[in-house]
C-alpha atoms as a PDB file:
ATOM      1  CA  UNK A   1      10.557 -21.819  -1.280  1.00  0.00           C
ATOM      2  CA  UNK A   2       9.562 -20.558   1.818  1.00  0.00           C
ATOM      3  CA  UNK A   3      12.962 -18.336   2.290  1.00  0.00           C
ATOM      4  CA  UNK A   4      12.592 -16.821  -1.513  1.00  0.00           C
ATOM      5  CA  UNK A   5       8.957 -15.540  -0.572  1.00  0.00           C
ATOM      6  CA  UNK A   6      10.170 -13.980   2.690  1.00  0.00           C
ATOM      7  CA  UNK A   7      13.158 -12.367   0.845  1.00  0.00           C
ATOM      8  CA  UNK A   8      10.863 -11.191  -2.006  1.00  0.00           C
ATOM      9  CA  UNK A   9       8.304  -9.723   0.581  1.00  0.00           C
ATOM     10  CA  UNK A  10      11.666  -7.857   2.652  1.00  0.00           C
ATOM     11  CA  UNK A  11      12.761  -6.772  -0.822  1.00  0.00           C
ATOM     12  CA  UNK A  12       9.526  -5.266  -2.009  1.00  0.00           C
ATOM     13  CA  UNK A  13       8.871  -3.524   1.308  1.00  0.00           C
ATOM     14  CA  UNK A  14      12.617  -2.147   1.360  1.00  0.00           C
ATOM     15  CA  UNK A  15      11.817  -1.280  -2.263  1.00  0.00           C
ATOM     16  CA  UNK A  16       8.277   0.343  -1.273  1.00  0.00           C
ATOM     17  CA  UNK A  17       9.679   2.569   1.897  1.00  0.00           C
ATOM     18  CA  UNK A  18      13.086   3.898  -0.532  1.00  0.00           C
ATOM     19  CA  UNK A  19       9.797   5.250  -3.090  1.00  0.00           C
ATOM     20  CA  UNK A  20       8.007   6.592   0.201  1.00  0.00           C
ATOM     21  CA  UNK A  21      10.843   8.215   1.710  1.00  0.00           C
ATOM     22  CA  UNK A  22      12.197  10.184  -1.340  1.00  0.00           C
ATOM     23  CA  UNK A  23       8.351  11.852  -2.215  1.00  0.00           C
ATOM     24  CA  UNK A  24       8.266  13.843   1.029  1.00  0.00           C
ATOM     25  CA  UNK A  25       6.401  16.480  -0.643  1.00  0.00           C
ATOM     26  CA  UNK A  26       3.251  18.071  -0.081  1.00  0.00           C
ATOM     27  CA  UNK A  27       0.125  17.470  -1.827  1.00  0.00           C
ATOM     28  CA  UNK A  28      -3.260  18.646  -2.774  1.00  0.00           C
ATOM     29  CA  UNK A  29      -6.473  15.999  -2.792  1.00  0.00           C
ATOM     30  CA  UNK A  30      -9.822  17.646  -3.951  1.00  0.00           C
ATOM     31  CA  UNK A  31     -12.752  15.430  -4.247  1.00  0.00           C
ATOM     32  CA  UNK A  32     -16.329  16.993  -4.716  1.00  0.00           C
ATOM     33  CA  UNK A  33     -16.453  19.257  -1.993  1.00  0.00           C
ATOM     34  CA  UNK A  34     -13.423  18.888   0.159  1.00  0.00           C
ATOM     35  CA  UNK A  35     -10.077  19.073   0.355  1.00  0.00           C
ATOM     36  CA  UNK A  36      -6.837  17.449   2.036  1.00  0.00           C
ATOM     37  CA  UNK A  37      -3.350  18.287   1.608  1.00  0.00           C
ATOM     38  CA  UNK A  38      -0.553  16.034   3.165  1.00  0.00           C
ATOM     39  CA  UNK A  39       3.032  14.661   2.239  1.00  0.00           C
ATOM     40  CA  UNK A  40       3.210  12.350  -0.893  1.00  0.00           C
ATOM     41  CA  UNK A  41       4.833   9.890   1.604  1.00  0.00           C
ATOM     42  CA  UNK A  42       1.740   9.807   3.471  1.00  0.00           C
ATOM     43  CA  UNK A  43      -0.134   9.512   0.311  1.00  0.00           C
ATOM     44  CA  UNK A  44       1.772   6.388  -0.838  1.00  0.00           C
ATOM     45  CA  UNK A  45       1.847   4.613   2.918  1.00  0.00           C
ATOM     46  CA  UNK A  46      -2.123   4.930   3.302  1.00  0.00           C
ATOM     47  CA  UNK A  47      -2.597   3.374  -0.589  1.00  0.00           C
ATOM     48  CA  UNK A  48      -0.073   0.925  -0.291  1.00  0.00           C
ATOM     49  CA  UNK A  49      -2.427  -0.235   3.155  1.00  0.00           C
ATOM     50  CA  UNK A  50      -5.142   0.005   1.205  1.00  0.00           C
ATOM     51  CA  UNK A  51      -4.041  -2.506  -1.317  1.00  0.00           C
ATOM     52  CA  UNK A  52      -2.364  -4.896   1.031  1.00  0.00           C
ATOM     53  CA  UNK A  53      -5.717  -5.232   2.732  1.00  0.00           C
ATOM     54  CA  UNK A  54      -7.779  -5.234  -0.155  1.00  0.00           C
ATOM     55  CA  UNK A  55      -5.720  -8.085  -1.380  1.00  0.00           C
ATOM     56  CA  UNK A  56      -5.866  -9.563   2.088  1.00  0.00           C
ATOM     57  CA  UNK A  57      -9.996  -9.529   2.169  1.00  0.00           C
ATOM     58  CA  UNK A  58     -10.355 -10.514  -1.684  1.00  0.00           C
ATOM     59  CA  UNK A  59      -8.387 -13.691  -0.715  1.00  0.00           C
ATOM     60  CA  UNK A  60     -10.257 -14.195   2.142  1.00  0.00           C
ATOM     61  CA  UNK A  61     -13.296 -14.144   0.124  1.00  0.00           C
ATOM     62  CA  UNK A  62     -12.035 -16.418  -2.303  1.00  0.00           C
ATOM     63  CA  UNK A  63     -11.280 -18.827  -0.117  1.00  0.00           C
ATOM     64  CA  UNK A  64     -14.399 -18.708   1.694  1.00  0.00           C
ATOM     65  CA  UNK A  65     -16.208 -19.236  -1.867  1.00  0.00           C
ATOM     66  CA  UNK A  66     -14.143 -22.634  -2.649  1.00  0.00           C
ATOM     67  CA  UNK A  67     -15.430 -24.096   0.851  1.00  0.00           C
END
């Protein structure tokens, strides 16, 4: 079981780093009164560390609540 997790995990980063790589573009983020622009790969690295580590801490949590 352990082997299919670790080949699912690979998989989905190989998966997440082909979407990366192909969106090289540049783009424009305006919120309230400033704005960024960097590459769409950027973009999609920083929210895809966002979400592994919100995922992380919200397990984390959890876990602390069943104790």
């Amino acid at each position: 079981m352990l082997s299919l997790r670790r080949n699912l995990f690979f998989f989905l980063i190989i998966l997440c780093l082909i979407v990366i790589f192909q969106n090289t573009g540049v783009v424009k983020i305006r919120f309230i009164f400033w704005s960024l622009e960097l590459s769409k790969a950027l973009l999609f690295f920083l929210l895809l560390l966002f979400g592994f580590i919100s995922g992380w801490l919200g397990h984390l949590v959890h876990l602390r609540k069943r104790r």
